[in-house]
Each structure stands twice: as C-alpha cells, then as structure tokens.
N, C-alpha and C. Protein backbone atom coordinates (compact mmCIF):
# COMPACT_ATOMS: atom_id res chain seq x y z
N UNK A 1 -36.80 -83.04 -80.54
CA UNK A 1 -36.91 -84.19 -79.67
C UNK A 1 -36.01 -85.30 -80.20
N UNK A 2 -35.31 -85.83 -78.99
CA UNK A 2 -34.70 -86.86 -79.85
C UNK A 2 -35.12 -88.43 -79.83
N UNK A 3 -34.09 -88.83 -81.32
CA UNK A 3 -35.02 -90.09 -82.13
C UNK A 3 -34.25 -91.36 -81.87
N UNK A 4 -34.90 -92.29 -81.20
CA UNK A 4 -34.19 -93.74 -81.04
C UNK A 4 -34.02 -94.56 -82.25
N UNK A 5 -33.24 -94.85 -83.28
CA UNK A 5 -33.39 -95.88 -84.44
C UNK A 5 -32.89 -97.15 -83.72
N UNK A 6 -33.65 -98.36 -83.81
CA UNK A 6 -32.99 -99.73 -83.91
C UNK A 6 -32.74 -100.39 -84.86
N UNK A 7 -31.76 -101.46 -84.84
CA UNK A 7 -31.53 -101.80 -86.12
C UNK A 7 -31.25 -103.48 -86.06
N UNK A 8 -32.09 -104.27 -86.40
CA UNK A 8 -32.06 -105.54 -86.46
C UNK A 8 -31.25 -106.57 -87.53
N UNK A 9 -30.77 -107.30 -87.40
CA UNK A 9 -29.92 -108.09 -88.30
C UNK A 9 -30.05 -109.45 -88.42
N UNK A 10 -30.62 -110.42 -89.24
CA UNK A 10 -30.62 -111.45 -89.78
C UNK A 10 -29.58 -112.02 -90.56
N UNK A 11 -28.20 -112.45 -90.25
CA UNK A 11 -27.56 -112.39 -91.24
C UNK A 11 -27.59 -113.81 -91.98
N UNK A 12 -27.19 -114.13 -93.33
CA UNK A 12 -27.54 -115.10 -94.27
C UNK A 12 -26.71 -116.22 -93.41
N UNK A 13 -27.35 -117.76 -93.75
CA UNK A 13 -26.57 -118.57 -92.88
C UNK A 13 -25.47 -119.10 -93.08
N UNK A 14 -25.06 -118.53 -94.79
CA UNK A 14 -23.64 -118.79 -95.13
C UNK A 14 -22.25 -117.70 -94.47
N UNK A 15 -23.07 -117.15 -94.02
CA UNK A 15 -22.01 -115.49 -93.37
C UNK A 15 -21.16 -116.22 -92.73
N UNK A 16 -19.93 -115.94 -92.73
CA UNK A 16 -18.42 -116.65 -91.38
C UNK A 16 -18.85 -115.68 -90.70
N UNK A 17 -18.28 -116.33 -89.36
CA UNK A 17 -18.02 -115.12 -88.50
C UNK A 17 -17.23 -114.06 -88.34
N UNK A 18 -15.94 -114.12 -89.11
CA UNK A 18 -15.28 -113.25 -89.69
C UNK A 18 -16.29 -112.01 -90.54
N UNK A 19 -17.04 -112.40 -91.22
CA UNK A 19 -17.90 -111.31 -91.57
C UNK A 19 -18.90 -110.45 -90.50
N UNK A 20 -19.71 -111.65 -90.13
CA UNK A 20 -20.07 -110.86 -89.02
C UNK A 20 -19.52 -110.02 -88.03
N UNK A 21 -18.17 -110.10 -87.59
CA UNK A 21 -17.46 -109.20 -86.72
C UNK A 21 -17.49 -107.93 -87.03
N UNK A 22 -16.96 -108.53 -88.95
CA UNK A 22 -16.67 -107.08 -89.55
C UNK A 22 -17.57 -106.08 -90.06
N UNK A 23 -18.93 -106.83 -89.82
CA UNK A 23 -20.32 -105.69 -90.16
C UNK A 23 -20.47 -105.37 -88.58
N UNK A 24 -20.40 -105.73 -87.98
CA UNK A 24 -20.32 -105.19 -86.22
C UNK A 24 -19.39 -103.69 -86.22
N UNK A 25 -18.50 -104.52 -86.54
CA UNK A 25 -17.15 -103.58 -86.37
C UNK A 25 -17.49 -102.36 -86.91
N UNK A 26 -17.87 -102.22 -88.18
CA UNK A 26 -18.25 -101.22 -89.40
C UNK A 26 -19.54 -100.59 -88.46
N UNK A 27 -20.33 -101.45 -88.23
CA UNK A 27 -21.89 -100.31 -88.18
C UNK A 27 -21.10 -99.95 -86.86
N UNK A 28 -20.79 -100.05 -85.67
CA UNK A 28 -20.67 -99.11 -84.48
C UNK A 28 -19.50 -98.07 -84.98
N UNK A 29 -18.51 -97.99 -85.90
CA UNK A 29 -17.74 -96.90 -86.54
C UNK A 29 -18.57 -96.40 -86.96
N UNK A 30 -19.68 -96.47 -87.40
CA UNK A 30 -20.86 -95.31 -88.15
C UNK A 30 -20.58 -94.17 -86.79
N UNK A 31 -20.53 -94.26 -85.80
CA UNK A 31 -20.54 -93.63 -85.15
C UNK A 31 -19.73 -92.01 -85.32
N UNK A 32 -18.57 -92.46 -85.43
CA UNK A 32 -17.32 -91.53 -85.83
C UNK A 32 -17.00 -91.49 -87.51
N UNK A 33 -17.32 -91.99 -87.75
CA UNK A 33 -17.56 -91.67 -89.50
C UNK A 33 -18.55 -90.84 -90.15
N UNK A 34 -19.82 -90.96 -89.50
CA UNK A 34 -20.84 -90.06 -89.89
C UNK A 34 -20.67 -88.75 -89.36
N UNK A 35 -20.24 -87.83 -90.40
CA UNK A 35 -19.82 -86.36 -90.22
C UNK A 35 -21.17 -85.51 -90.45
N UNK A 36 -21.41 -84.49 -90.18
CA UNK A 36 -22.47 -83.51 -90.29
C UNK A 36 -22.24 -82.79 -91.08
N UNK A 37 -22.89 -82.44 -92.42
CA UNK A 37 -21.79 -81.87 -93.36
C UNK A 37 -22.20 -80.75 -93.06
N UNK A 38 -22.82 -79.33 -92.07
CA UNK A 38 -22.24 -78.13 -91.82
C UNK A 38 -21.21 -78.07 -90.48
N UNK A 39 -21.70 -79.14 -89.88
CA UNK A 39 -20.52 -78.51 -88.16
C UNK A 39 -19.64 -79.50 -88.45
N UNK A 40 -19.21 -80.14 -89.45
CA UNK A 40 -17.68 -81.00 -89.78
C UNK A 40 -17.70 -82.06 -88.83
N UNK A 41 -18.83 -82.34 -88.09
CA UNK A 41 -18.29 -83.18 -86.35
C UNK A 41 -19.40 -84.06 -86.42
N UNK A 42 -19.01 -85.27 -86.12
CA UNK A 42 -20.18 -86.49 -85.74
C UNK A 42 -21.12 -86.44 -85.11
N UNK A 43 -22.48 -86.35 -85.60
CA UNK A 43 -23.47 -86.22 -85.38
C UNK A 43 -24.62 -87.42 -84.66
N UNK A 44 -24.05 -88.44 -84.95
CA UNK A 44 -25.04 -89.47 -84.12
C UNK A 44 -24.82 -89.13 -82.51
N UNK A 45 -25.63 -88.81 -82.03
CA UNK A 45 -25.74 -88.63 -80.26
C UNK A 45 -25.22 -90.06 -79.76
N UNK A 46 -25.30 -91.01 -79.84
CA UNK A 46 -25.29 -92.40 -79.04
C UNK A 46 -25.29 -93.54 -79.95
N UNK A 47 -24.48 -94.41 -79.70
CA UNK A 47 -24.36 -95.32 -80.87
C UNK A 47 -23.22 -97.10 -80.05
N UNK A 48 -24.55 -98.07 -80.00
CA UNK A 48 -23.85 -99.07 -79.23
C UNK A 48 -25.13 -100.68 -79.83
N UNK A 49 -24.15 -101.26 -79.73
CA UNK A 49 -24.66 -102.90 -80.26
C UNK A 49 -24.24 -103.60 -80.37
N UNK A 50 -24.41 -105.11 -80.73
CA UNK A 50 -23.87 -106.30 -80.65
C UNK A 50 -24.60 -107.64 -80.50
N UNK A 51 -24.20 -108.64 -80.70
CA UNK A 51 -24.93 -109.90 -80.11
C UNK A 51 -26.05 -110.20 -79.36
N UNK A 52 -27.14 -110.46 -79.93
CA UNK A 52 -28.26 -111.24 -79.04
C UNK A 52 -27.58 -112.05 -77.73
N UNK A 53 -28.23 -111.48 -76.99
CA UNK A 53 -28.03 -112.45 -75.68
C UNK A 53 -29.23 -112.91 -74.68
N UNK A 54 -30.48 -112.37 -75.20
CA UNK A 54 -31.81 -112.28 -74.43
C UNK A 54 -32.07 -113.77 -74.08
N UNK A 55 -32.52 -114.31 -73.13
CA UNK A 55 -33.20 -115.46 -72.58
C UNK A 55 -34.47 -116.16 -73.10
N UNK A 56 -35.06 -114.86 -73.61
CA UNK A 56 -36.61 -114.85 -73.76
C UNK A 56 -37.10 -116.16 -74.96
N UNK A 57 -36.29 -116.24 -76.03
CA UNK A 57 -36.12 -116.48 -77.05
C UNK A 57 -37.56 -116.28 -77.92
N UNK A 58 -37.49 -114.38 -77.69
CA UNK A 58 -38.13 -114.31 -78.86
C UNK A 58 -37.82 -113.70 -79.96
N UNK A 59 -36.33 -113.31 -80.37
CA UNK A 59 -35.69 -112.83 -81.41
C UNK A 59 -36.06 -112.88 -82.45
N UNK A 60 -36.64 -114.58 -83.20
CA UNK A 60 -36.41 -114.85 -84.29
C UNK A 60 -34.72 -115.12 -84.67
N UNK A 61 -35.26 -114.81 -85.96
CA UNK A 61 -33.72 -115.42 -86.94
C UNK A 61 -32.91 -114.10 -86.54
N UNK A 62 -33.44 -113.06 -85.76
CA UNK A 62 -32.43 -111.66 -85.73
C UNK A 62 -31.28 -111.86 -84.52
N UNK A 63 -29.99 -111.79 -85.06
CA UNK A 63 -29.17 -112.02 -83.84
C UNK A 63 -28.09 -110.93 -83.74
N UNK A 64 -28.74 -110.11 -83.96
CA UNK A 64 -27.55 -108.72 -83.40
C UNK A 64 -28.32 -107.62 -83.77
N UNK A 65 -28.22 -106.78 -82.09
CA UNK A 65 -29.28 -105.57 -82.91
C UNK A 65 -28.33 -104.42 -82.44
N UNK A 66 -28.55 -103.31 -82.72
CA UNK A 66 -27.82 -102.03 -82.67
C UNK A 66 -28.93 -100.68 -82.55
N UNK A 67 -28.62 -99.40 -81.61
CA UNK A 67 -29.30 -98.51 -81.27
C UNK A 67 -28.30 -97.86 -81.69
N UNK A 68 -29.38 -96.76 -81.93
CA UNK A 68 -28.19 -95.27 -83.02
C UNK A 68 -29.73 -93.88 -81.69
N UNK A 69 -28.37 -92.85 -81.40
CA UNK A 69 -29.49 -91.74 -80.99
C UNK A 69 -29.43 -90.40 -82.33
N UNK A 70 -30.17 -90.07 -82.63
CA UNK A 70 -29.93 -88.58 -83.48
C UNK A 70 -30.87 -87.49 -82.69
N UNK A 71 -30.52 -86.42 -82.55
CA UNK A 71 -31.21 -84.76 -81.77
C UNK A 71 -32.02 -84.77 -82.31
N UNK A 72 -32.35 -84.75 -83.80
CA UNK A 72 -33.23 -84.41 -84.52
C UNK A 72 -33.53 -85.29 -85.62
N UNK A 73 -35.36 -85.21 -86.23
CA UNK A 73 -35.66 -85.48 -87.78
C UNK A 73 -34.64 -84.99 -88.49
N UNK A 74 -34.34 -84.36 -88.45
CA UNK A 74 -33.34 -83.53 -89.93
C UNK A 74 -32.11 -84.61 -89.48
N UNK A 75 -31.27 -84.72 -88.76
CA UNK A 75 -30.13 -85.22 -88.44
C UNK A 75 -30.41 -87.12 -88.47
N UNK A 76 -31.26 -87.35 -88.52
CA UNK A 76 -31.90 -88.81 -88.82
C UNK A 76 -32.27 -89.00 -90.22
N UNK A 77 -33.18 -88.16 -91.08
CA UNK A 77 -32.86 -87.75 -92.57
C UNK A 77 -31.77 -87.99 -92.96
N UNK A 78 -30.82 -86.92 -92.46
CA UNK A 78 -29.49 -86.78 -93.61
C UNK A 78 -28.90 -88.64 -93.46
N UNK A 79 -28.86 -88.85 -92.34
CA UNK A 79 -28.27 -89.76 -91.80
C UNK A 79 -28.71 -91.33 -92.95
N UNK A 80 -30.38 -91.24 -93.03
CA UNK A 80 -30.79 -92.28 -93.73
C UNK A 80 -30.91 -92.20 -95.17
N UNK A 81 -30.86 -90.96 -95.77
CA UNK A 81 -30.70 -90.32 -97.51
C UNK A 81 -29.70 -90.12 -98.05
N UNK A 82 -28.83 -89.38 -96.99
CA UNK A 82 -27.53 -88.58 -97.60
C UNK A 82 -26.40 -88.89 -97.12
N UNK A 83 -26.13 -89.69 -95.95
CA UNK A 83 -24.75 -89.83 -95.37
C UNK A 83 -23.84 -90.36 -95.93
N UNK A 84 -23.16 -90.65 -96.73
CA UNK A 84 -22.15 -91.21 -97.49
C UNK A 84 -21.47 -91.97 -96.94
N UNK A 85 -20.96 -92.51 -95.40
CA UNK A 85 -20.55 -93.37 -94.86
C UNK A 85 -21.95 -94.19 -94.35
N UNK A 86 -22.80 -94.33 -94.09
CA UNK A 86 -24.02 -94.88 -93.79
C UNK A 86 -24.43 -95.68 -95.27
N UNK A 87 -24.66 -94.59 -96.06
CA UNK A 87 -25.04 -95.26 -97.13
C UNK A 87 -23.86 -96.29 -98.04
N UNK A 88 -22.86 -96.14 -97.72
CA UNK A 88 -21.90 -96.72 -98.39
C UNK A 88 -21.83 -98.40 -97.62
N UNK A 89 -21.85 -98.59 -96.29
CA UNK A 89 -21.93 -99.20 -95.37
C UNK A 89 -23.51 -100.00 -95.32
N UNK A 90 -24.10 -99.72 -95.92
CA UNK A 90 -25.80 -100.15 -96.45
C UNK A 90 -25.26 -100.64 -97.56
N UNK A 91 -25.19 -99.95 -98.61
CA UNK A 91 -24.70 -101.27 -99.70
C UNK A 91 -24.04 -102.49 -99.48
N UNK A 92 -22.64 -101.92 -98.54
CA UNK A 92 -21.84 -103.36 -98.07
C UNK A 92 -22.24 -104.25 -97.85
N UNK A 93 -23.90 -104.36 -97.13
CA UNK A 93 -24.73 -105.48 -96.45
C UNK A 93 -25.35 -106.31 -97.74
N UNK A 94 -24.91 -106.11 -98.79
CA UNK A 94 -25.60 -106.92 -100.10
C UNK A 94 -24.73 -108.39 -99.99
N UNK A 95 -25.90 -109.56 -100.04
CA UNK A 95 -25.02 -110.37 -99.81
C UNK A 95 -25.01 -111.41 -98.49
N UNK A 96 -25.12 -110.34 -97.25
CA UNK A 96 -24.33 -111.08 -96.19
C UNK A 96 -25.89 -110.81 -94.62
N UNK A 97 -26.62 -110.10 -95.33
CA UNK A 97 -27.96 -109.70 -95.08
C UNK A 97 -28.77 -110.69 -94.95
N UNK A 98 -29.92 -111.09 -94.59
CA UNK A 98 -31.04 -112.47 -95.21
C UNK A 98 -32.07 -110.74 -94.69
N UNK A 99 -32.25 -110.30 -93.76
CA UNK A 99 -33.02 -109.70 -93.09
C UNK A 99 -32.75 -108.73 -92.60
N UNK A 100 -33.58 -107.41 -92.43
CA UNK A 100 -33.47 -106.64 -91.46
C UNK A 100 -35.13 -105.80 -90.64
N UNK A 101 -34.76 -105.77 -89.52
CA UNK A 101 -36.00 -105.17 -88.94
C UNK A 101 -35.27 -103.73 -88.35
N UNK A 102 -36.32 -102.57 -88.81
CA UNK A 102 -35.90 -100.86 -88.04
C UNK A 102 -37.04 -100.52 -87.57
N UNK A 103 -37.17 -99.62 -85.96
CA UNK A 103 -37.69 -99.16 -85.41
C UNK A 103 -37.46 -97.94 -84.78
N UNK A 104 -38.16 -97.15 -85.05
CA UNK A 104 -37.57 -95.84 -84.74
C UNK A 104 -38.64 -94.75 -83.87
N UNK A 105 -38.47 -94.37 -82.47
CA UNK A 105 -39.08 -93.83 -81.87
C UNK A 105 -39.16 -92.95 -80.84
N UNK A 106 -39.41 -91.38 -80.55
CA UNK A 106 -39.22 -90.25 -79.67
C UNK A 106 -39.63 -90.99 -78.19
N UNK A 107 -38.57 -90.93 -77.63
CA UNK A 107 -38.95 -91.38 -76.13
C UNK A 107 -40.25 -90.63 -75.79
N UNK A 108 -41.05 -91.04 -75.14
CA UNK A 108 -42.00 -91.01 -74.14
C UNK A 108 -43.57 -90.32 -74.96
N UNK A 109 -43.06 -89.90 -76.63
CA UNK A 109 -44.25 -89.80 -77.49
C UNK A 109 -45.12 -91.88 -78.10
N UNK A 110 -46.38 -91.21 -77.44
CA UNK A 110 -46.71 -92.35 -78.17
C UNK A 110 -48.51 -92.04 -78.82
C-alpha cells in the first residue's frame, strides 16, 4: 500500500532567502537523486512542495511543506535509514532548521 510522508519546515529566522530556495531546491531533487540500490532507478513515486500559501492561518511558524509518495514500508525505510542522498541532505538542515513536523499516512487506512 502506498505511503504519504509530509514534511514540515520551520526555518530559523536568521535563514536568507537564498538559503531557503536552496533547501527547496535540494529537497524536491531528492526526487531524482534517491536511487534504489537494487533497480539503480528512483524510487520515490511522487515528490512536490514549496511555500505556504494557505489563508487559514493555521500553519504556525511552518512555512514550507513538501509531500514525498513511496509504494512501500520497505522503500520508505530505506529512504529514512539508508538513503545516502536523503540522509546527506538531512544533515545539511543543521543550522538553518528551528523546526520540523512529519506525517506519514496509507491513504484511506485509518
């Protein structure tokens, strides 16, 4: 079944926006960077985000969120333990971070 991850971002209030672009820029390349290490080929199913724009104003301090799809637990695993561009790209956020909120959930299981 497949797994919805969200991914929330608080970033520190010293961040330029130059940074912020470039953690934008970086997490939606997770897309095509994250390889599958038996089928050699990018494995995230769906992968899109950007800027708060909601009306509602109930965000909080989070102003950019991002959705990732994976087929499977196993392919969401490797993705959050073992991926070497993911995880390398997680460290990068030291620093430029204040916050993050993740939610992760099988459509229509509840």
């Amino acid at each position: 079944m497949p797994i919805i991850h969200i991914v929330l971002f608080e970033f520190k209030p010293v961040t330029t926006h130059a940074q912020v672009e470039d953690v934008c820029k970086r997490m939606l390349a997770l897309q095509d960077k994250c390889i599958h290490p038996e089928s050699k080929k990018p494995y995230v199913k769906s992968y899109g985000g950007g800027r708060d724009t909601s009306p509602e104003g109930l965000q909080g301090a989070f102003n950019h969120g991002f959705v990732s799809e994976f087929q499977n637990e196993e392919d969401r695993k490797y993705y959050l333990e073992k991926d070497p561009a993911h995880l390398e790209f997680v460290k990068s956020l030291e620093g430029i971070i204040q916050n993050v909120r993740v939610v992760d959930f099988e459509p229509g299981k509840f």
